[in-house]
C-alpha atoms as a PDB file:
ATOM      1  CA  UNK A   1     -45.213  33.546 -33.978  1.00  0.00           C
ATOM      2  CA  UNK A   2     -45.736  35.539 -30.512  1.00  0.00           C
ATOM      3  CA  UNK A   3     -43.302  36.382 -28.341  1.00  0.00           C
ATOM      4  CA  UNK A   4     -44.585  33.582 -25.956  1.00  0.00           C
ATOM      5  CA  UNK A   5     -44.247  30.892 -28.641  1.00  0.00           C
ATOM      6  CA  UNK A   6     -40.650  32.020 -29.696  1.00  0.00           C
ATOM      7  CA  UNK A   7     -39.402  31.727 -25.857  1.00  0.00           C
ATOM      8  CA  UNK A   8     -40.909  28.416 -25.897  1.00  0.00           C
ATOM      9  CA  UNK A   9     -39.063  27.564 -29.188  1.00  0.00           C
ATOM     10  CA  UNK A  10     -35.708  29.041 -27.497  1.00  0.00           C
ATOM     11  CA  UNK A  11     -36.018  27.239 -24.391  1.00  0.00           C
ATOM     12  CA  UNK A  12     -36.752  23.900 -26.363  1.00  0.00           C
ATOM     13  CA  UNK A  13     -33.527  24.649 -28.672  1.00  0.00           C
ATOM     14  CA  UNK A  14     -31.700  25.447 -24.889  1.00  0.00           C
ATOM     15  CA  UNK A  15     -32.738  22.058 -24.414  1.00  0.00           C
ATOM     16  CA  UNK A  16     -31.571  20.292 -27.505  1.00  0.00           C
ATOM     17  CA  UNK A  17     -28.218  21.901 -27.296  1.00  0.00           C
ATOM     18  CA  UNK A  18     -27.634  20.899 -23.769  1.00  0.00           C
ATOM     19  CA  UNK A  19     -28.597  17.226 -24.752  1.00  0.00           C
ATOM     20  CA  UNK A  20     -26.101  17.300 -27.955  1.00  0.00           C
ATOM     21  CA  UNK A  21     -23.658  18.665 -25.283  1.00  0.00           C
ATOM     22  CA  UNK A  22     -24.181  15.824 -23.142  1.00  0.00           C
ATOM     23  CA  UNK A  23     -23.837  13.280 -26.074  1.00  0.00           C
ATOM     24  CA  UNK A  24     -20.695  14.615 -27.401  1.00  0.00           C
ATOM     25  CA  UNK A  25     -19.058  14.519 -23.518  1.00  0.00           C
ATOM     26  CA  UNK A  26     -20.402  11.171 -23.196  1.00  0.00           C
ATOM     27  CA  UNK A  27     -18.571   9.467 -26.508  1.00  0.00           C
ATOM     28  CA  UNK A  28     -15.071  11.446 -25.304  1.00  0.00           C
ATOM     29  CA  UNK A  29     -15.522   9.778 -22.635  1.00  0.00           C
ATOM     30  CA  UNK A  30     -16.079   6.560 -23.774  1.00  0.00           C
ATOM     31  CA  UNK A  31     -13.189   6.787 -26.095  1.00  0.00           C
ATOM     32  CA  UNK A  32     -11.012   7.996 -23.406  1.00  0.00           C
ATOM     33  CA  UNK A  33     -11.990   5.401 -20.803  1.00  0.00           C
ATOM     34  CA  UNK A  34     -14.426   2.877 -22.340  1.00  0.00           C
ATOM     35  CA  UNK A  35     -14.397   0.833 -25.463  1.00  0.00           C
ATOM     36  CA  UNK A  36     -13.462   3.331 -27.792  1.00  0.00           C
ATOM     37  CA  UNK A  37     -10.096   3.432 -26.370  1.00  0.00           C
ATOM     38  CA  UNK A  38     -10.108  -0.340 -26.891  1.00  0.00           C
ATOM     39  CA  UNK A  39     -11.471  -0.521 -30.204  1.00  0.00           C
ATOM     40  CA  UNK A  40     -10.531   1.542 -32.966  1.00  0.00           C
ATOM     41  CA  UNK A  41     -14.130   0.509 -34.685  1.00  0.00           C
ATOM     42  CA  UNK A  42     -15.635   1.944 -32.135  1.00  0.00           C
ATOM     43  CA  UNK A  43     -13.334   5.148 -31.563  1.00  0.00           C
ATOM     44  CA  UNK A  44     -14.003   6.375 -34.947  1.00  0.00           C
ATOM     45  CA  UNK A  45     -17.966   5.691 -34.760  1.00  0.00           C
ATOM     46  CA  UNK A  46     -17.850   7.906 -31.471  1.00  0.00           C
ATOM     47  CA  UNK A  47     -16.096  10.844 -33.390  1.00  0.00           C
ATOM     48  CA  UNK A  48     -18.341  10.695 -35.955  1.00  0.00           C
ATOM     49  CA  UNK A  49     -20.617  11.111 -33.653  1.00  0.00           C
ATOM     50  CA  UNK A  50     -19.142  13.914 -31.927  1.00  0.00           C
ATOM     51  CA  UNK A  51     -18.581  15.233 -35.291  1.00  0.00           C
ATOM     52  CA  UNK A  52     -22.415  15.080 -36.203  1.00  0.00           C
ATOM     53  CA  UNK A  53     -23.688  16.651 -32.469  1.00  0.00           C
ATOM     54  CA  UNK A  54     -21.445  18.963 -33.143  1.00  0.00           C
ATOM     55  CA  UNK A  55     -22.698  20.195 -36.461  1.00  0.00           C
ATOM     56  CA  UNK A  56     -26.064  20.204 -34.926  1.00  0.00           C
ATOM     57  CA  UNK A  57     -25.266  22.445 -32.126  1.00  0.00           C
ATOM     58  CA  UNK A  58     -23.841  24.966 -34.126  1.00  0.00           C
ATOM     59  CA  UNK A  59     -27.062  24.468 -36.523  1.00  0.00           C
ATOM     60  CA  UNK A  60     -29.295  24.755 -32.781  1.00  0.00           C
ATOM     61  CA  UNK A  61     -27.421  28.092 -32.387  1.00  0.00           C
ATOM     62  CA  UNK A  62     -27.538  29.609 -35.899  1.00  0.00           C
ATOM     63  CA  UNK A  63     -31.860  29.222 -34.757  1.00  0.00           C
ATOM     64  CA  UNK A  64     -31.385  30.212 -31.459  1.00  0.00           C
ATOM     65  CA  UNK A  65     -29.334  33.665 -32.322  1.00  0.00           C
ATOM     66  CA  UNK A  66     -32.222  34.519 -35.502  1.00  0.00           C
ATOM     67  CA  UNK A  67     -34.841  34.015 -33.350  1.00  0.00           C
ATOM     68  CA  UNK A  68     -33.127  36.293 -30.653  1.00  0.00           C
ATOM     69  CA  UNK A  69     -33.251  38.942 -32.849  1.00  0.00           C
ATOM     70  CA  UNK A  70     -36.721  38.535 -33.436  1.00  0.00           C
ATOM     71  CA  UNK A  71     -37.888  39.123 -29.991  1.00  0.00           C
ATOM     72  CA  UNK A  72     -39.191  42.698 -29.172  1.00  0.00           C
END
């Protein structure tokens, strides 16, 4: 991969974490505010969720820090 390629693949993984970011404020909110804090059902599918993004972004930035280290 050249060095153009890998700061593609680094902005595209920029990308993906800001979207998991996004997600995960979205369901606190809805369990503060919205039907999560209504529904229990619901309250625990949104922290799975945020569980899940969660374990993404940290996989997103486990790739993002080895590529890093691959740029010269």
């Amino acid at each position: 991969m050249n060095r153009a390629e890998t700061l593609q693949t680094l902005m595209t993984i920029d990308s993906a974490i800001e979207y998991y970011e996004s997600r995960i404020n979205d369901r606190k909110h809805n369990n503060e505010f919205g039907a999560g804090f209504e529904f229990q059902s619901i309250r625990k599918m949104n922290d799975h969720d945020i569980e899940i993004s969660s374990m993404c972004i940290e996989r997103l930035n486990q790739r993002f820090r080895k590529l890093t280290l691959t740029l010269k």
